[in-house]
PDB file of N, CA and C in Angstrom:
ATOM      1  N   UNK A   1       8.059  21.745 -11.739  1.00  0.00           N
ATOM      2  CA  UNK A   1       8.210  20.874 -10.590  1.00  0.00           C
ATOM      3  C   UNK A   1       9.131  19.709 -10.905  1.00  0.00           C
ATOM      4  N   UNK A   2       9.807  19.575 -12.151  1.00  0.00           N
ATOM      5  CA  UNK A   2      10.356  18.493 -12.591  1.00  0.00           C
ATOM      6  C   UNK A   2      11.764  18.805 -12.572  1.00  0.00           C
ATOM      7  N   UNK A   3      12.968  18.069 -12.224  1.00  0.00           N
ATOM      8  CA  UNK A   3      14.167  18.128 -11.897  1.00  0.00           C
ATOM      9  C   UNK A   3      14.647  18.140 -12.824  1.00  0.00           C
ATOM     10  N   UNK A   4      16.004  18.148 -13.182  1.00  0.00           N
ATOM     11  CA  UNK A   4      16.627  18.359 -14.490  1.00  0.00           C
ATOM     12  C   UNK A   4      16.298  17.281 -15.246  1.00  0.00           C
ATOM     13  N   UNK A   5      16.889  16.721 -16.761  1.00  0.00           N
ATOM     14  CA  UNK A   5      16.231  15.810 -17.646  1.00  0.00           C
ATOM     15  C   UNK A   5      16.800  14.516 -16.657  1.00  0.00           C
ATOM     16  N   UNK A   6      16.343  13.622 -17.207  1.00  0.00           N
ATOM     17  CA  UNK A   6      16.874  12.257 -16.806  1.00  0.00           C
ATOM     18  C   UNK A   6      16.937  11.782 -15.317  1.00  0.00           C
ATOM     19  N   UNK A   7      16.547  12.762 -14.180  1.00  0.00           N
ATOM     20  CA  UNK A   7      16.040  12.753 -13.186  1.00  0.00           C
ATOM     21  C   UNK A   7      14.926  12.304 -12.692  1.00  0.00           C
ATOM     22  N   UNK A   8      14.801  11.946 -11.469  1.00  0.00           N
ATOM     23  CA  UNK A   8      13.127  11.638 -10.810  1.00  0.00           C
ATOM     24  C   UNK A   8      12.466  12.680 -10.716  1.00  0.00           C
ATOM     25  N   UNK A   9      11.379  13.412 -10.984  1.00  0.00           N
ATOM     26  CA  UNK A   9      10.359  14.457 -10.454  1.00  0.00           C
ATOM     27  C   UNK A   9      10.093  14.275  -8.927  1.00  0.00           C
ATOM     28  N   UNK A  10      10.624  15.604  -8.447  1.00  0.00           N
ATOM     29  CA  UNK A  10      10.518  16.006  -6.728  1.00  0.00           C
ATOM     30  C   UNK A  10       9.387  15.920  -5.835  1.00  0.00           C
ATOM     31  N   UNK A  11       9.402  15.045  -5.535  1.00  0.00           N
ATOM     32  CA  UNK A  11       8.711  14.745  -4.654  1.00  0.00           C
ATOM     33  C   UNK A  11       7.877  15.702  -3.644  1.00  0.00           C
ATOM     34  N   UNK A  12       7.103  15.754  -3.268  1.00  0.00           N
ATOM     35  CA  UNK A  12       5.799  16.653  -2.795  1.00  0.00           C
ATOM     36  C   UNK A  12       5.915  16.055  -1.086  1.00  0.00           C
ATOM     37  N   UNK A  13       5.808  16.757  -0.281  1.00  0.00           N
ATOM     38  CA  UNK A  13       6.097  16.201   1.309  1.00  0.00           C
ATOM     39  C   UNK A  13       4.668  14.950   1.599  1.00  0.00           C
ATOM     40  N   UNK A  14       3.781  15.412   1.259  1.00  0.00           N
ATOM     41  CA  UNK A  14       2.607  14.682   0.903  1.00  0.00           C
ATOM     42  C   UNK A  14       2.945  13.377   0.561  1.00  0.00           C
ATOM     43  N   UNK A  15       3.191  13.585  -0.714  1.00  0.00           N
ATOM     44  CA  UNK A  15       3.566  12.457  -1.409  1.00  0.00           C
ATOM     45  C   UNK A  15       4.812  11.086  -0.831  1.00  0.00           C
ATOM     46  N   UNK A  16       5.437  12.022  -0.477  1.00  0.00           N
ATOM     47  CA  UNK A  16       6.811  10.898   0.280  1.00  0.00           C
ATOM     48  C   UNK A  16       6.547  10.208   1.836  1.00  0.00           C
ATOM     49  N   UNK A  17       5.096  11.463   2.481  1.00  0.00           N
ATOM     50  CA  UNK A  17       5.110  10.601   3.834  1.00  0.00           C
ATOM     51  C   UNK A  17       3.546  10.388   4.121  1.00  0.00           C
ATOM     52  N   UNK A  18       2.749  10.522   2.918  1.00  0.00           N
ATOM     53  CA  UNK A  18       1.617   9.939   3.484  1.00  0.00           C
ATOM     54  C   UNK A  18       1.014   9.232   1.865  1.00  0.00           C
ATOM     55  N   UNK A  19       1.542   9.621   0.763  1.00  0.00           N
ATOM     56  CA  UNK A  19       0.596   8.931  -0.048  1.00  0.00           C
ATOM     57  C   UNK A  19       0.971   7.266  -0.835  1.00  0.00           C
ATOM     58  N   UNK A  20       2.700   7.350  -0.597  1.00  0.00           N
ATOM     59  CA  UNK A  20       3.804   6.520  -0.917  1.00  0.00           C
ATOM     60  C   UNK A  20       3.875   5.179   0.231  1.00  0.00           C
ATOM     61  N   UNK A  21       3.528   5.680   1.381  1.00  0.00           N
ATOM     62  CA  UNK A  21       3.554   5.462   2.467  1.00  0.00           C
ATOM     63  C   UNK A  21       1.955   4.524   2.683  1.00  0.00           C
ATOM     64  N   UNK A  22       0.937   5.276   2.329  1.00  0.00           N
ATOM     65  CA  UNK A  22      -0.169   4.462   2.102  1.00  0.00           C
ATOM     66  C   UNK A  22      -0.177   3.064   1.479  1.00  0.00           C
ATOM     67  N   UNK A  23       0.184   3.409   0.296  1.00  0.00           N
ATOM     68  CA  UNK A  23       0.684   2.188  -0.955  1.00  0.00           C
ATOM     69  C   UNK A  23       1.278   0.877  -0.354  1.00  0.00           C
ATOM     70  N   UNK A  24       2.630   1.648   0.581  1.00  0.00           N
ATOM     71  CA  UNK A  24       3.157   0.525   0.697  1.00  0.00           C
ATOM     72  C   UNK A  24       1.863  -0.577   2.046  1.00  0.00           C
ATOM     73  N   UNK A  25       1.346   0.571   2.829  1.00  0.00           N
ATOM     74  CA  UNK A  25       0.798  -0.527   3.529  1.00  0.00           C
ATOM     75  C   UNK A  25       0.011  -1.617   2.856  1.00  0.00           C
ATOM     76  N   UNK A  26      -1.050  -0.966   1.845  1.00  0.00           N
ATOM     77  CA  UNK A  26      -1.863  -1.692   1.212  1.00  0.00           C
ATOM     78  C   UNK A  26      -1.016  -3.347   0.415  1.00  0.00           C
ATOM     79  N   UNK A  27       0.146  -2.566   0.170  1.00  0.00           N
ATOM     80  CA  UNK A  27       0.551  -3.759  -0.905  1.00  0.00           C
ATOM     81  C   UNK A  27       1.413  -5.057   0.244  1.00  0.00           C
ATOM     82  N   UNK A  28       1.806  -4.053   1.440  1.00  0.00           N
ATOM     83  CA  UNK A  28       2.094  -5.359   2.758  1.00  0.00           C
ATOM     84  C   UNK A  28       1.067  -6.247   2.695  1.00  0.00           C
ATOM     85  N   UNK A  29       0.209  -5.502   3.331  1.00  0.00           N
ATOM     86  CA  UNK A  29      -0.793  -5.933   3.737  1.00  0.00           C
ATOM     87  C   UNK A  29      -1.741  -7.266   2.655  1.00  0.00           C
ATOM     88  N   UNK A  30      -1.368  -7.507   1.480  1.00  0.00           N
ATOM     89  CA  UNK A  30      -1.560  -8.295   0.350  1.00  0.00           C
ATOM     90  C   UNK A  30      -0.383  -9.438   0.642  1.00  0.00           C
ATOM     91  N   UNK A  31       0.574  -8.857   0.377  1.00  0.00           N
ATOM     92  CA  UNK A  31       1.860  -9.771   0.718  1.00  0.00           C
ATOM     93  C   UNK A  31       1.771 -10.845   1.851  1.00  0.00           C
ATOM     94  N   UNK A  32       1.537 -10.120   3.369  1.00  0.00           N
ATOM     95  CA  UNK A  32       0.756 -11.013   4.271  1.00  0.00           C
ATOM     96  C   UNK A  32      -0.328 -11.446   4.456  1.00  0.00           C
ATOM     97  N   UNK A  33      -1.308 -11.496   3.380  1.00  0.00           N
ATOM     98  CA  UNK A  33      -2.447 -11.619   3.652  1.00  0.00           C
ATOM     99  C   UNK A  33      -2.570 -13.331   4.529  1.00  0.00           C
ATOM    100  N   UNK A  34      -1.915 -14.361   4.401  1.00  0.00           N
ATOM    101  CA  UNK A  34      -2.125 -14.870   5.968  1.00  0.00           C
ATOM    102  C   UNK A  34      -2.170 -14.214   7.655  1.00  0.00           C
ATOM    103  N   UNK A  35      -1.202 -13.672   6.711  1.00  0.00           N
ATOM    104  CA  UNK A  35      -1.217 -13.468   8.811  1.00  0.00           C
ATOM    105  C   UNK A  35      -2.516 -12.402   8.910  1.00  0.00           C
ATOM    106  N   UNK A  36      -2.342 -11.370   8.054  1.00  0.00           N
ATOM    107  CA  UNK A  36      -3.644 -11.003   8.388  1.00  0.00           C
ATOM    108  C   UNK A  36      -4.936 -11.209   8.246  1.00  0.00           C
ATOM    109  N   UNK A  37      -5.312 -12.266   8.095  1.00  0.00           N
ATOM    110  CA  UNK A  37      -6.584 -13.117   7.748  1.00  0.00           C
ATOM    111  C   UNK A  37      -6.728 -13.971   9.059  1.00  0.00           C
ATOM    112  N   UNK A  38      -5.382 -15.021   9.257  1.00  0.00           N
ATOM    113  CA  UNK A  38      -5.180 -15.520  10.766  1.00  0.00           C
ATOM    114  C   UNK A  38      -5.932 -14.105  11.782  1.00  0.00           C
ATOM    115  N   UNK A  39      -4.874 -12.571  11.849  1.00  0.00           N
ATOM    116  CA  UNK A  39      -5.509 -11.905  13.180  1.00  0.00           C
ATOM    117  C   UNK A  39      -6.839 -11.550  13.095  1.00  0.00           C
ATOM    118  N   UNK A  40      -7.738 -11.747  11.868  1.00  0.00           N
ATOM    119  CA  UNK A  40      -9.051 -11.257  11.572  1.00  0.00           C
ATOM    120  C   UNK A  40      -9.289 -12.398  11.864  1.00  0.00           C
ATOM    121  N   UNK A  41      -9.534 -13.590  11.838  1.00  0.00           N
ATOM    122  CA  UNK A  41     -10.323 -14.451  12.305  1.00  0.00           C
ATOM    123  C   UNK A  41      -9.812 -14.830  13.966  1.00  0.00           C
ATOM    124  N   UNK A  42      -8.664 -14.809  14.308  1.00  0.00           N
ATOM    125  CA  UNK A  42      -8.560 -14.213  16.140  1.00  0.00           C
ATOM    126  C   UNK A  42      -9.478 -13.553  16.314  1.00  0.00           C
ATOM    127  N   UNK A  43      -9.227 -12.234  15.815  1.00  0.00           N
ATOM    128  CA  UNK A  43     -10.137 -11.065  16.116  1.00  0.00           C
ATOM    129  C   UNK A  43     -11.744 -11.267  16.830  1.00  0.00           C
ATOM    130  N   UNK A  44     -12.186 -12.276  15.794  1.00  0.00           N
ATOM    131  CA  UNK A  44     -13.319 -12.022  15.128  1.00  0.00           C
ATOM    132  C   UNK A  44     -14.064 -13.326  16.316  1.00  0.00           C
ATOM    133  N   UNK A  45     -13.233 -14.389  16.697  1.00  0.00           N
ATOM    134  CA  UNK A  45     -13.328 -15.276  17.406  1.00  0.00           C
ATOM    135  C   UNK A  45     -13.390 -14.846  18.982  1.00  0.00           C
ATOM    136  N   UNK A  46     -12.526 -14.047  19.474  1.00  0.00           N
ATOM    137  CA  UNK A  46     -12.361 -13.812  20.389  1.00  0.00           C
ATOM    138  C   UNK A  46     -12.728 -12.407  21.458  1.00  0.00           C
ATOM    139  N   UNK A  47     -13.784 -12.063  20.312  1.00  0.00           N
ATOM    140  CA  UNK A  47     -14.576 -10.666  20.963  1.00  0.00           C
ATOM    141  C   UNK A  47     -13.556  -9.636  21.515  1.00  0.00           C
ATOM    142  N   UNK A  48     -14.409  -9.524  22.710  1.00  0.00           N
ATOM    143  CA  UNK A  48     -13.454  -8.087  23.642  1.00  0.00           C
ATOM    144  C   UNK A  48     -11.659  -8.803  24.159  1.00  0.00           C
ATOM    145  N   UNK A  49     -11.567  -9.924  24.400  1.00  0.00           N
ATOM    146  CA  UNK A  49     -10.845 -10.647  24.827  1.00  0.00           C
ATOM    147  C   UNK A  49      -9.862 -10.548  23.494  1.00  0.00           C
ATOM    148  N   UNK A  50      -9.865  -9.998  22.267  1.00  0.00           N
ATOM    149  CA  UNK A  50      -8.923 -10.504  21.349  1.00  0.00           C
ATOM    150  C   UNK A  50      -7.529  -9.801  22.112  1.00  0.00           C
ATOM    151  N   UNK A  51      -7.795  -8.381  22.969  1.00  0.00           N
ATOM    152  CA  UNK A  51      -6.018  -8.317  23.128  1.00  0.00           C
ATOM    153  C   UNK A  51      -5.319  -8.611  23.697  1.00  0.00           C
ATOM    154  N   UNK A  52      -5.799 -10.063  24.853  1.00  0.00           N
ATOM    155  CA  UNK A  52      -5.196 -10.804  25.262  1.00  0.00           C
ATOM    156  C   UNK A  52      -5.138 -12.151  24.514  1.00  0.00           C
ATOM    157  N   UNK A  53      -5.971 -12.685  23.536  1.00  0.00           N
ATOM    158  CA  UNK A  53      -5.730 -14.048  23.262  1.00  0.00           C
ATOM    159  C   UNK A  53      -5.174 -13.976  21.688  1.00  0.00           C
ATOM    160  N   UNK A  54      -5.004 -13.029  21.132  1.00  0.00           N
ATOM    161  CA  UNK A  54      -4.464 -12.715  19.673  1.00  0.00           C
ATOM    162  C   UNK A  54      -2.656 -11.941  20.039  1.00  0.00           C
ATOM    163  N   UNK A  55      -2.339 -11.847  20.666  1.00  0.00           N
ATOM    164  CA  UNK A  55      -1.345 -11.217  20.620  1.00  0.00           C
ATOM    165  C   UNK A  55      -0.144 -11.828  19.753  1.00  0.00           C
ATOM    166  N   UNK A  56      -0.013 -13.400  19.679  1.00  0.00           N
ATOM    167  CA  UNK A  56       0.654 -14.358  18.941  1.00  0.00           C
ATOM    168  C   UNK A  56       0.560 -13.789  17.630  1.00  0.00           C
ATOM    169  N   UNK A  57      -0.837 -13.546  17.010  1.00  0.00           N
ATOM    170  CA  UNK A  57      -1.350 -13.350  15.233  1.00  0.00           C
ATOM    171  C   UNK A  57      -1.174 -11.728  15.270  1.00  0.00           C
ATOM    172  N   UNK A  58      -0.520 -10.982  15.945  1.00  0.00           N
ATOM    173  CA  UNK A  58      -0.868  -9.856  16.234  1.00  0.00           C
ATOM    174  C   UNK A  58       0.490  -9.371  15.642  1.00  0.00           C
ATOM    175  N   UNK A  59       1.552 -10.390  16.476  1.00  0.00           N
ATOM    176  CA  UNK A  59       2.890 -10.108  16.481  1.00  0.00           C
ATOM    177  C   UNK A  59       3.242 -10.419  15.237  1.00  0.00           C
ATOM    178  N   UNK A  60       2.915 -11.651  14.871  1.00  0.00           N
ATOM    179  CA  UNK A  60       3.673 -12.107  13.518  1.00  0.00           C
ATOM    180  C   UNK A  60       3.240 -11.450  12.139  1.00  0.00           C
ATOM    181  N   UNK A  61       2.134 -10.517  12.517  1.00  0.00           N
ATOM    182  CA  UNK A  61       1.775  -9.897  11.404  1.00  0.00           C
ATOM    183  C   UNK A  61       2.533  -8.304  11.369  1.00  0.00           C
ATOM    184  N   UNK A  62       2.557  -7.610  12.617  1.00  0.00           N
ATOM    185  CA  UNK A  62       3.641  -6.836  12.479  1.00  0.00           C
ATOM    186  C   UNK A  62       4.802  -7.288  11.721  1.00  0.00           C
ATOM    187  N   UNK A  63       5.120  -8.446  12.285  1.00  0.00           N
ATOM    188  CA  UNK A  63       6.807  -8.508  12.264  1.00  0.00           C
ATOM    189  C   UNK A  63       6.693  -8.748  10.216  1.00  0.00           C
ATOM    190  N   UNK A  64       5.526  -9.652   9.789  1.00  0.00           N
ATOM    191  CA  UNK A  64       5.577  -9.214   8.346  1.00  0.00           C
ATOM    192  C   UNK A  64       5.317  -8.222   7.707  1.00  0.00           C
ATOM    193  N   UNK A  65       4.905  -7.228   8.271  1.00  0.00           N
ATOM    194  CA  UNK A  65       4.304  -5.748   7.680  1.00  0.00           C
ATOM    195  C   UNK A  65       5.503  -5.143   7.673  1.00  0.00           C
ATOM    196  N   UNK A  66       6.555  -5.246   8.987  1.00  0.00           N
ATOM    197  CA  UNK A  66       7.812  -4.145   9.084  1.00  0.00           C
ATOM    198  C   UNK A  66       8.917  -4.600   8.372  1.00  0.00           C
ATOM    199  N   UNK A  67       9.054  -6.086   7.852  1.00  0.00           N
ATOM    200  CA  UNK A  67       9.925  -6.731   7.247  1.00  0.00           C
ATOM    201  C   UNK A  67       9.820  -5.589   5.404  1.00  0.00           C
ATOM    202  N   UNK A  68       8.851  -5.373   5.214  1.00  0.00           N
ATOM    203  CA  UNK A  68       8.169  -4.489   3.761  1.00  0.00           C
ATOM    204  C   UNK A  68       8.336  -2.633   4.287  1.00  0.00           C
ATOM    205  N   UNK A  69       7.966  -2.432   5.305  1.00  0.00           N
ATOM    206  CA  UNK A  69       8.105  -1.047   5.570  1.00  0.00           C
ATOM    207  C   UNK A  69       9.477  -0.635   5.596  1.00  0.00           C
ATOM    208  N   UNK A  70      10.256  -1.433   6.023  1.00  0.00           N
ATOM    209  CA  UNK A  70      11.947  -0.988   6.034  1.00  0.00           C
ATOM    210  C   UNK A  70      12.775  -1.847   5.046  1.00  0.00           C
ATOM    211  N   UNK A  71      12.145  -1.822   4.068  1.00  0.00           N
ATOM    212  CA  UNK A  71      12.698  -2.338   3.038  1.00  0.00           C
ATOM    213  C   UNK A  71      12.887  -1.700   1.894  1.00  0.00           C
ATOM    214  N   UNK A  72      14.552  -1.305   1.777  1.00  0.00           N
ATOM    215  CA  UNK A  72      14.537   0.291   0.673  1.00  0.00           C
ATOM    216  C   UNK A  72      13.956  -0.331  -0.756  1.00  0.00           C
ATOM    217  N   UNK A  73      14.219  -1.338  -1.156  1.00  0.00           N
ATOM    218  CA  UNK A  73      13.670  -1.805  -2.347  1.00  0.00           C
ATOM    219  C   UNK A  73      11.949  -1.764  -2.721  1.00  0.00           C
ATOM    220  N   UNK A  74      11.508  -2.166  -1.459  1.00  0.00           N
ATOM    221  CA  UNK A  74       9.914  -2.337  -1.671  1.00  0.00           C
ATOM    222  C   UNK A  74       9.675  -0.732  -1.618  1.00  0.00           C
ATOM    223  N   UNK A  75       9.836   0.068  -1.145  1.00  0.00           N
ATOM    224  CA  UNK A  75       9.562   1.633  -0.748  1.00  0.00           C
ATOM    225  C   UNK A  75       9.960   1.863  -2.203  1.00  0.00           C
ATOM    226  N   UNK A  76      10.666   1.431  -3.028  1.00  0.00           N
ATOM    227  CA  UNK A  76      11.195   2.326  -4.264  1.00  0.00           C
ATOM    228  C   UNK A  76      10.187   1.810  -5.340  1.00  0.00           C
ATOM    229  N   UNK A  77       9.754  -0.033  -4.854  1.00  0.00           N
ATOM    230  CA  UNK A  77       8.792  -0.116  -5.899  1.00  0.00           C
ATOM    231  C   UNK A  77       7.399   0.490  -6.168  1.00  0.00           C
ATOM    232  N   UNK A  78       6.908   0.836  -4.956  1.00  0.00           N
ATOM    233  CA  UNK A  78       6.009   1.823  -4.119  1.00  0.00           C
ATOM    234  C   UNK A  78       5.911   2.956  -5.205  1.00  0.00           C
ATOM    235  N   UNK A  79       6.908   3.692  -4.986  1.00  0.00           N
ATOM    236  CA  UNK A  79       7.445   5.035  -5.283  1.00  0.00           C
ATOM    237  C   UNK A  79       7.246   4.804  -6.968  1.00  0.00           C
ATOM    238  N   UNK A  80       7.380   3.905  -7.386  1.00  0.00           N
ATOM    239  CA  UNK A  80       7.770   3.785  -9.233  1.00  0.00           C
ATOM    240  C   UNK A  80       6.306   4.006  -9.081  1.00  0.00           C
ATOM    241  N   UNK A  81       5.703   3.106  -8.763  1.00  0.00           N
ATOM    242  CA  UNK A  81       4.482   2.586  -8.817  1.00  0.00           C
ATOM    243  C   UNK A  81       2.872   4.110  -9.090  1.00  0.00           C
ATOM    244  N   UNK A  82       3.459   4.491  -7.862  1.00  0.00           N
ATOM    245  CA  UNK A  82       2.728   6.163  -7.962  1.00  0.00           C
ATOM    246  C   UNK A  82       3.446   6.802  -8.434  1.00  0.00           C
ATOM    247  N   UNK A  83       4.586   6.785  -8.706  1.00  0.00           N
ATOM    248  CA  UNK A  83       4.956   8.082 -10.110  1.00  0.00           C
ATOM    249  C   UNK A  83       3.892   7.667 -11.575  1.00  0.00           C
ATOM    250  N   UNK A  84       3.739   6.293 -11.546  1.00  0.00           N
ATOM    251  CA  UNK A  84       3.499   5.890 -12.833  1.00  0.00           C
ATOM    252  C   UNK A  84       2.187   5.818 -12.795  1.00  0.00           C
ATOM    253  N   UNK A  85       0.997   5.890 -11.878  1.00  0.00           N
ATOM    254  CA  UNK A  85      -0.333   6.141 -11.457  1.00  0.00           C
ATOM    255  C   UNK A  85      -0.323   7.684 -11.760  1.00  0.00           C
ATOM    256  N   UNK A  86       0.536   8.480 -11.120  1.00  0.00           N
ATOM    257  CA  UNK A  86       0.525  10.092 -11.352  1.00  0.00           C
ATOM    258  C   UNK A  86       0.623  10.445 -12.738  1.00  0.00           C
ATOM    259  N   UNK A  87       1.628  10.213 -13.207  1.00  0.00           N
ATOM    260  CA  UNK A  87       1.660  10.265 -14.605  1.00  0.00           C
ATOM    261  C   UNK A  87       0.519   9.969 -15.807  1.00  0.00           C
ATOM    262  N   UNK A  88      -0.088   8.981 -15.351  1.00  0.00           N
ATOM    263  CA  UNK A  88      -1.232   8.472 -15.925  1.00  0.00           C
ATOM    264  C   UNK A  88      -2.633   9.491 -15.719  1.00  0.00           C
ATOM    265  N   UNK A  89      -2.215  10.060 -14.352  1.00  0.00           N
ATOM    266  CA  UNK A  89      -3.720  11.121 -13.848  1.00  0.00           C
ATOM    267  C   UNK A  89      -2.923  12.285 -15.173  1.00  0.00           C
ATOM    268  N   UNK A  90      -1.936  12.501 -14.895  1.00  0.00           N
ATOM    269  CA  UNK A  90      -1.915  13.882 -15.474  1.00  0.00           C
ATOM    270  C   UNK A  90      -2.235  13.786 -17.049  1.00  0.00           C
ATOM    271  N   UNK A  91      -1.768  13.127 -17.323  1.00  0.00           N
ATOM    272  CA  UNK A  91      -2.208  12.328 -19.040  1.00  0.00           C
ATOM    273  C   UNK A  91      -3.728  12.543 -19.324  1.00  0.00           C
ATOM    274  N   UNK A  92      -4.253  11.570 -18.402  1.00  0.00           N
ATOM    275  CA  UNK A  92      -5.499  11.431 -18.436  1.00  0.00           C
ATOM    276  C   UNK A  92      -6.565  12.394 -18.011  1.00  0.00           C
ATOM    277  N   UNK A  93      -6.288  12.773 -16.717  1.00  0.00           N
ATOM    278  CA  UNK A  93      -7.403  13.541 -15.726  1.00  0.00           C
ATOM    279  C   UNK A  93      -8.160  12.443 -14.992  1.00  0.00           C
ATOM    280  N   UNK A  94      -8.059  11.261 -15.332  1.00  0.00           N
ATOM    281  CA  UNK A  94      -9.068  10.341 -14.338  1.00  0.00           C
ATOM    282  C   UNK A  94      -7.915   9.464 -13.527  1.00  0.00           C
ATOM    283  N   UNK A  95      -8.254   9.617 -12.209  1.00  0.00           N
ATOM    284  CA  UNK A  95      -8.043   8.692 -10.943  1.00  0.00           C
ATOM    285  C   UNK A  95      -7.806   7.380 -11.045  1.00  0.00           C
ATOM    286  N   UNK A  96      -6.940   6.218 -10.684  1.00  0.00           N
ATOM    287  CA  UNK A  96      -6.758   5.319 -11.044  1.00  0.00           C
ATOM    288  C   UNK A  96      -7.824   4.489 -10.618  1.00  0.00           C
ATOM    289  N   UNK A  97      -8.485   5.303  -9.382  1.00  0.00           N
ATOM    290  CA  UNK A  97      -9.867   3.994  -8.810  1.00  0.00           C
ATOM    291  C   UNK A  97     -10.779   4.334  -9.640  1.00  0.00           C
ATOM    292  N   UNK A  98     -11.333   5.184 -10.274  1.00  0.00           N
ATOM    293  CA  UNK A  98     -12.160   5.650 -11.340  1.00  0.00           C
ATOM    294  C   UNK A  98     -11.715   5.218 -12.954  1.00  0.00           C
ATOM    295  N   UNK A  99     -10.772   4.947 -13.251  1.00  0.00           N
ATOM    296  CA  UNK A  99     -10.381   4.250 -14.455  1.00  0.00           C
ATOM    297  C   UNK A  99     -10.489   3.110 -14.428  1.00  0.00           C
ATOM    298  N   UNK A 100     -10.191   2.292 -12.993  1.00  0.00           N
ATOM    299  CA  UNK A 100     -10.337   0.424 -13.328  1.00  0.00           C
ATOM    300  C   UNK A 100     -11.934   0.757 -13.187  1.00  0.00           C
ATOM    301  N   UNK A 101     -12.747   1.378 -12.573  1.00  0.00           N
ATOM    302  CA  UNK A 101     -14.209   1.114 -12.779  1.00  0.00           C
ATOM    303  C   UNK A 101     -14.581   0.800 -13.945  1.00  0.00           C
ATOM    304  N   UNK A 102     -14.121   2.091 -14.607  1.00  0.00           N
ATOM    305  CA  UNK A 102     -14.877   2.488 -15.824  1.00  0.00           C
ATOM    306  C   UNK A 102     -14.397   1.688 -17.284  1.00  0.00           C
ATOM    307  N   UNK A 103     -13.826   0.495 -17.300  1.00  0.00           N
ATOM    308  CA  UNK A 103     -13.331  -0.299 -18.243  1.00  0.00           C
ATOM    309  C   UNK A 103     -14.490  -0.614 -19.255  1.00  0.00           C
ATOM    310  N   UNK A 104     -14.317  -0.698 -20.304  1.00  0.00           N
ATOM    311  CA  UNK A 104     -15.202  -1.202 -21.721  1.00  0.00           C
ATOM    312  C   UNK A 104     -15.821  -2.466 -21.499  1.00  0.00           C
ATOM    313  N   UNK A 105     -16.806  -2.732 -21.527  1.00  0.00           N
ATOM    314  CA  UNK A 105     -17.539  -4.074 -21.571  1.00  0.00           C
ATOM    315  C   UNK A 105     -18.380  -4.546 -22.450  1.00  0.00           C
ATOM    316  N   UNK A 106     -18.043  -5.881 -23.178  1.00  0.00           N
ATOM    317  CA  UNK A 106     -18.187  -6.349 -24.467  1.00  0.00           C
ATOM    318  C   UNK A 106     -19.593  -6.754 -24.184  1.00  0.00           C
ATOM    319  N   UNK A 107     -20.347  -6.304 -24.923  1.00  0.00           N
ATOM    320  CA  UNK A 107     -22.193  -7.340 -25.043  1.00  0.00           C
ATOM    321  C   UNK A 107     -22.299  -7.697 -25.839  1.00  0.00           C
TER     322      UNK A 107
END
């Protein structure tokens, strides 16, 4: 599955539009964590009524989420990011959410 030497390993359809793609939301979604903390407490304030009185915290958090989604640089750091999580499963056999669990603890 690996491309010639010195190449990137080919990408899996999976991988390029839903698992790469995941990542990046999560790591937006950190990046803005104002704005999205602002529309969670709209949210959270304004009951059934939030999709008329949040639309302000609504917008500006898109507009920071899409500023990262169409951004070829952030998508590539994404992309390093789970090659180098993958690499680590195949090495290993354990999952990256199952490896930060399972860390050594000193008594």
């Amino acid at each position: 599955m690996e491309s010639a030497k010195g190449e990137e390993p080919a990408l899996r359809h999976v991988e390029k539009d839903v698992l790469i793609p995941k990542l990046m939301r999560e790591k937006a979604k950190e990046r803005c964590s104002e704005k999205v903390q602002a529309f969670n407490e709209c949210c959270k304030d304004s009951g059934f009524l939030m999709v008329l009185k949040c639309r302000e915290q609504n917008t500006a958090l898109k507009e920071c989420l899409t500023v990262y989604y169409k951004d070829p640089a952030f998508y590539e750091e994404c992309k390093q990011e789970y090659l180098k999580e993958k690499q680590e499963f195949i090495r290993t056999g354990v999952p990256t959410k199952n490896r930060q669990q399972k860390l050594p603890t000193s008594m």
